[in-house]
Protein backbone atom coordinates (compact mmCIF):
# COMPACT_ATOMS: atom_id res chain seq x y z
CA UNK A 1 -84.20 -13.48 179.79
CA UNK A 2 -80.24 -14.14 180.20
CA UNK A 3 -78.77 -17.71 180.03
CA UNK A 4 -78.40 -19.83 182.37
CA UNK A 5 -74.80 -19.79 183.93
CA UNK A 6 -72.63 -22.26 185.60
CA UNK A 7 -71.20 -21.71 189.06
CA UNK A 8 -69.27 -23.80 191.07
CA UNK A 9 -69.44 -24.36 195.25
CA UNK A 10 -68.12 -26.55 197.95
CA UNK A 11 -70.55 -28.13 200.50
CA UNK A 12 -69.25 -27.04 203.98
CA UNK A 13 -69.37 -29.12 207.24
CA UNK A 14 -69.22 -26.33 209.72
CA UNK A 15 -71.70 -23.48 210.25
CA UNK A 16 -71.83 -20.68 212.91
CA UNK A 17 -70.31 -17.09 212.83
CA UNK A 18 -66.66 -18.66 213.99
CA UNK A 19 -67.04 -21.06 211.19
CA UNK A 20 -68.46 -18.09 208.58
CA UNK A 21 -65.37 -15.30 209.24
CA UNK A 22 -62.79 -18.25 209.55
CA UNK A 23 -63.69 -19.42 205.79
CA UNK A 24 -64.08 -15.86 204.46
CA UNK A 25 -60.15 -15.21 205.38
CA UNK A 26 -59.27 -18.30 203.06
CA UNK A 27 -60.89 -16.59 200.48
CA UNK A 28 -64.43 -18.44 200.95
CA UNK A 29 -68.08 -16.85 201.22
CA UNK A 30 -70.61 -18.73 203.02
CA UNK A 31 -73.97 -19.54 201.76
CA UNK A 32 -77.06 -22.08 201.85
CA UNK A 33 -79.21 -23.53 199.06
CA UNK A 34 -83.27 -23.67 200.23
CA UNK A 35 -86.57 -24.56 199.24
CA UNK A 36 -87.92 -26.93 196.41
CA UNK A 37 -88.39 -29.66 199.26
CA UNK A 38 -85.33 -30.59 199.99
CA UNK A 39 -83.56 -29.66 203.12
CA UNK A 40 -81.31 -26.77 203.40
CA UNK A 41 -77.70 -27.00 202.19
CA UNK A 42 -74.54 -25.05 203.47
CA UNK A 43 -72.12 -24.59 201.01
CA UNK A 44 -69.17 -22.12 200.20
CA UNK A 45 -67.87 -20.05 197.06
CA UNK A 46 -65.16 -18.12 195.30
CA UNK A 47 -64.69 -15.00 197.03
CA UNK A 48 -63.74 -12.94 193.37
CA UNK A 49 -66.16 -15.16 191.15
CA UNK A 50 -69.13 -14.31 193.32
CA UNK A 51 -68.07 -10.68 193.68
CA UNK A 52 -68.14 -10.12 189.87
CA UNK A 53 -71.20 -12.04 189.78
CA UNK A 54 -72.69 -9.49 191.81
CA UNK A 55 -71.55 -6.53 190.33
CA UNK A 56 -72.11 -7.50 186.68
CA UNK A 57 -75.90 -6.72 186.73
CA UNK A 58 -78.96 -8.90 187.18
CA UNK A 59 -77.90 -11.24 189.73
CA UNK A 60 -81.11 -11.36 191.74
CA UNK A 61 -82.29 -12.44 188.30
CA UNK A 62 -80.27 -14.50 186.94
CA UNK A 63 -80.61 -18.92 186.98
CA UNK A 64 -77.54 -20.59 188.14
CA UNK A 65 -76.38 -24.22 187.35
CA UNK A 66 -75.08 -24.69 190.30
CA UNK A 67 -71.90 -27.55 190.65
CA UNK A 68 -71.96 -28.59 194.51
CA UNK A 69 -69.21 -31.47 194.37
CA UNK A 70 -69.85 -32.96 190.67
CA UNK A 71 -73.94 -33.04 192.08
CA UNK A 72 -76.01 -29.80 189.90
CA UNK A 73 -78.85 -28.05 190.37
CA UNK A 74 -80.68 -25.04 189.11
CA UNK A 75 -80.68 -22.52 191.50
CA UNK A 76 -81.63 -18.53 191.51
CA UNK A 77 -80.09 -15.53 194.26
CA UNK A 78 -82.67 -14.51 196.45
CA UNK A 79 -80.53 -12.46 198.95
CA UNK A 80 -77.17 -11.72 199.44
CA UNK A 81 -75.25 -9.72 202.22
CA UNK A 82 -72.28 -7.05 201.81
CA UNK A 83 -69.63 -6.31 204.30
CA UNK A 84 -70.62 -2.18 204.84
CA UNK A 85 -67.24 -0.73 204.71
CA UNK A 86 -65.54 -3.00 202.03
CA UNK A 87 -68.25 -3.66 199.95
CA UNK A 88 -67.65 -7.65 199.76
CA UNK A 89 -70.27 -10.15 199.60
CA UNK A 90 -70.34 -11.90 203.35
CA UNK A 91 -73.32 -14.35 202.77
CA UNK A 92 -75.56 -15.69 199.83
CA UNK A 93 -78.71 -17.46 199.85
CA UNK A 94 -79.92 -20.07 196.49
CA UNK A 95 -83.55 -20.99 195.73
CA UNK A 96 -83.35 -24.43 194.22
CA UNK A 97 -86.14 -23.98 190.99
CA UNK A 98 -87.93 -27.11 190.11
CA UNK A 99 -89.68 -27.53 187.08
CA UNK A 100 -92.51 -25.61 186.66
CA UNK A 101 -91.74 -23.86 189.42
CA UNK A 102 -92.69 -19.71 189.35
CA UNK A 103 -91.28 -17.41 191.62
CA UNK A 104 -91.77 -13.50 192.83
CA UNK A 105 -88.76 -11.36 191.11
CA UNK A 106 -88.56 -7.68 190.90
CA UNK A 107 -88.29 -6.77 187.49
CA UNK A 108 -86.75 -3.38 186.21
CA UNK A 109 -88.42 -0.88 183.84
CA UNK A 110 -86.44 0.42 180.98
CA UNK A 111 -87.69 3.83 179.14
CA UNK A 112 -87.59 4.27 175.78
CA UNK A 113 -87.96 7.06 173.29
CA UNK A 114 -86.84 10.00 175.85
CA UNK A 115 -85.09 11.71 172.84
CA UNK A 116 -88.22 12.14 170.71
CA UNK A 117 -90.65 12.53 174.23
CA UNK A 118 -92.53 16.06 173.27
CA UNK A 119 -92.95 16.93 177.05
CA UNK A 120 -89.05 16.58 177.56
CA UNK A 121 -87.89 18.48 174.80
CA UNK A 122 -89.87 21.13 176.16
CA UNK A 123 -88.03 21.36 178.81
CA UNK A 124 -89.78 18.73 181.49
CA UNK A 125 -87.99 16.30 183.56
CA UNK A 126 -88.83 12.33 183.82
CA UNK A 127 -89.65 11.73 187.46
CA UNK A 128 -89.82 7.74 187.65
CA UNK A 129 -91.97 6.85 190.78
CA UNK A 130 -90.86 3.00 189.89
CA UNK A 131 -87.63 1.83 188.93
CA UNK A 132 -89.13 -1.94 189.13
CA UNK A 133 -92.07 -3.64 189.20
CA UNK A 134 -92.68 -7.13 191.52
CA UNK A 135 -94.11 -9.71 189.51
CA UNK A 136 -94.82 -13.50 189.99
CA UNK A 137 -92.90 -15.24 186.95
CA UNK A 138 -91.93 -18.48 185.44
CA UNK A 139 -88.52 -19.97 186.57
CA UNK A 140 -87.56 -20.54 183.26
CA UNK A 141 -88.99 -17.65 181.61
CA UNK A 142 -87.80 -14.48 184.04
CA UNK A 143 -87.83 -11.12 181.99
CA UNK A 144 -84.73 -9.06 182.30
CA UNK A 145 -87.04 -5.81 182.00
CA UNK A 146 -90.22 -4.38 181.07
CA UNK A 147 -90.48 -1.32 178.08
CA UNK A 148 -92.32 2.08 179.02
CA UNK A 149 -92.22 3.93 175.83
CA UNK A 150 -92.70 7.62 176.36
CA UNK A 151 -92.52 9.11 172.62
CA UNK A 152 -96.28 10.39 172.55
CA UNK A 153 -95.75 11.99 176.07
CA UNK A 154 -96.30 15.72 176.71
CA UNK A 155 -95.69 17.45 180.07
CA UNK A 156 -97.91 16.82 182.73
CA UNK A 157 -98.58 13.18 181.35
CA UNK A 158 -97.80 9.47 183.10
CA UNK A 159 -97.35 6.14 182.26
CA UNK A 160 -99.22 3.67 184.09
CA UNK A 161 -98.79 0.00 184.26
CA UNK A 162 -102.02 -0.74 182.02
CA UNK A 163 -99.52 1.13 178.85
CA UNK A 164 -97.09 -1.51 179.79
CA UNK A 165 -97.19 -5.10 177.88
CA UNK A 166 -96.16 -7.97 180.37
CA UNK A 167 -94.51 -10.55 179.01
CA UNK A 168 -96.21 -13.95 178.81
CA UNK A 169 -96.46 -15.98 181.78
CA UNK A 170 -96.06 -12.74 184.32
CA UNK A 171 -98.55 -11.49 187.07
CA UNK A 172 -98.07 -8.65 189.11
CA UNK A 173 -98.21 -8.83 192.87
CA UNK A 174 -99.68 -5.61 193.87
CA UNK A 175 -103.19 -5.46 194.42
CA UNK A 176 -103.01 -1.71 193.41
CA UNK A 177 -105.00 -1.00 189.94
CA UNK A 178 -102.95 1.30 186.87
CA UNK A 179 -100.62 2.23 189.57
CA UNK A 180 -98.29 4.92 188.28
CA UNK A 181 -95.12 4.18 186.81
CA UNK A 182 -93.57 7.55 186.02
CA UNK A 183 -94.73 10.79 184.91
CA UNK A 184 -92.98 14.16 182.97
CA UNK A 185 -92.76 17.01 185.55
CA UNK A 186 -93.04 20.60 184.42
CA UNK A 187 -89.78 22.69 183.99
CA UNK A 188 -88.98 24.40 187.21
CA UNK A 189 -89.30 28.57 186.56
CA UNK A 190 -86.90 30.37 188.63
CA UNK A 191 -88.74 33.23 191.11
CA UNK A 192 -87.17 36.34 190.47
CA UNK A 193 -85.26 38.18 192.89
CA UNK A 194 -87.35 41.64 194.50
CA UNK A 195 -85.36 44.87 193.45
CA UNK A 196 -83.18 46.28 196.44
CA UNK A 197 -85.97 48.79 198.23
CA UNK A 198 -84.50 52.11 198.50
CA UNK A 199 -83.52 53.79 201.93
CA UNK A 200 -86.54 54.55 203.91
CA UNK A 201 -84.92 58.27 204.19
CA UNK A 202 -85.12 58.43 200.29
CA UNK A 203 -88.34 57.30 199.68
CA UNK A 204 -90.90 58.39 202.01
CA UNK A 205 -90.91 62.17 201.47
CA UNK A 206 -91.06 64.54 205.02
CA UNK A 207 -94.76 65.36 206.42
CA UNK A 208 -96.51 68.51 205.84
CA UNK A 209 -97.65 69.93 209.20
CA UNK A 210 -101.34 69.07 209.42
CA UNK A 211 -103.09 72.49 209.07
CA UNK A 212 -105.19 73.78 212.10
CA UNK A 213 -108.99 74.45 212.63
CA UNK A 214 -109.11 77.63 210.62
CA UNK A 215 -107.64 76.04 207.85
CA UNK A 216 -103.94 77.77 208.23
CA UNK A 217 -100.85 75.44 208.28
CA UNK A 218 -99.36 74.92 211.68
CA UNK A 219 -96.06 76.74 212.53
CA UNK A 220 -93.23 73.80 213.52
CA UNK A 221 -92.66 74.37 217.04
CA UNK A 222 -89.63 76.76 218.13
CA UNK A 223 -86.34 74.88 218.68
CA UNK A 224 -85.86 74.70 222.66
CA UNK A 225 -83.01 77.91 223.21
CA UNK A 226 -79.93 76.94 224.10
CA UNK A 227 -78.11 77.93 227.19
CA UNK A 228 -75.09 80.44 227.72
CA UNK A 229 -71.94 78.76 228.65
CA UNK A 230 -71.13 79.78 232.52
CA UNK A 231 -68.06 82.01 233.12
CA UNK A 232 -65.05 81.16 234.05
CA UNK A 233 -64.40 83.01 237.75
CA UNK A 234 -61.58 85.60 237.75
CA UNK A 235 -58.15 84.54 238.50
CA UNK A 236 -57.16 85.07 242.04
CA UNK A 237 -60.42 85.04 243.27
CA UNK A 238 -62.44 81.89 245.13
């Protein structure tokens, strides 16, 4: 699990879109802090602190002490929004955590071992059919992974979640028993390509003529004559 880190906000009178895009042009990203019992509360943040925050990895995952006007509070992301051109956070949403409060996280799966895995050094592929699993986790204890070890796997094989230790504390969510996690695919064989097939004049040889009732060979029919050119009248004469 990674530390807790500090972040600070500014509670914010106004709300509504004309409110939202005015405070985003001073440099200012919207956002609200929910839950825990308390009623909601709008504040706004650094426009370049949040944006590394985002883009360092493990946000949705990470516990925030959060500063609102000297008052803190331990909050987590649960949802964030990005501009779709710019790529700029627009809005953020806080769970306040209380303690002994759990919460439902999506937690990533990490492989191990791929350099020793039998099936992929003979050739197969790793074909991961889930890059995280949804669990139900402490608030103070939230895993930044789970390990799926694949050194003992040959091609054809899979990892299911039943191979995969959970770390104390941590219940899945899906009702769905030993789901799959991934599995090693087969190397893909390349068809190969038909030989060119030879004219058709080439390779299918002319017909014998079929030979007729007494058993003789039938002559080819005679080639149709052809006809004298006309001739020219005499010169002078009509």
């Amino acid at each position: 699990m990674a530390g807790t880190k500090s972040l600070t906000a500014t509670a914010r009178e106004s709300t509504g879109k004309g409110a939202a895009r005015s405070m985003r042009r001073k440099g200012r990203i919207p956002g609200v802090i929910y839950g825990g019992g308390d009623a909601a509360a709008p504040i706004s943040l650094d426009d370049r602190e949040l944006n590394k925050l985002i883009y360092a990895g493990h946000f949705l995952t990470t516990i925030f002490e959060l500063d609102v006007g000297g008052a803190k509070q331990r909050v987590i992301p649960r949802d964030y929004q990005l501009d779709p051109i710019k790529d700029r956070p627009l809005h953020l949403d806080f769970l306040r955590l209380k303690p002994g409060a759990s919460l439902r996280v999506e937690v990533p799966v990490h492989f191990i071992n791929q350099d020793i895995c039998p099936g992929l050094k003979k050739g197969g592929s790793l074909n991961i059919v889930r890059h995280a699993i949804a669990m139900r986790v402490p608030a103070d204890a939230i895993p930044e992974a789970v390990v799926a070890d694949l050194a003992s796997l040959q091609i054809n094989d899979s990892v299911h979640i039943d191979a995969i230790p959970l770390p104390e504390g941590c219940k899945l969510t899906q009702r769905e028993r030993d789901f799959t996690i991934a599995t090693i695919a087969p190397p893909l064989v390349a068809a190969e390509e038909p030989a060119a097939a030879a004219p058709a004049a080439a390779a299918v040889p002319a017909a014998a003529p079929a030979p007729d009732a007494k058993g003789k060979a039938a002559e080819p029919p005679a080639a149709a004559p052809v006809a004298a050119p006309a001739k020219a009248p005499p010169k002078g004469k009509k």
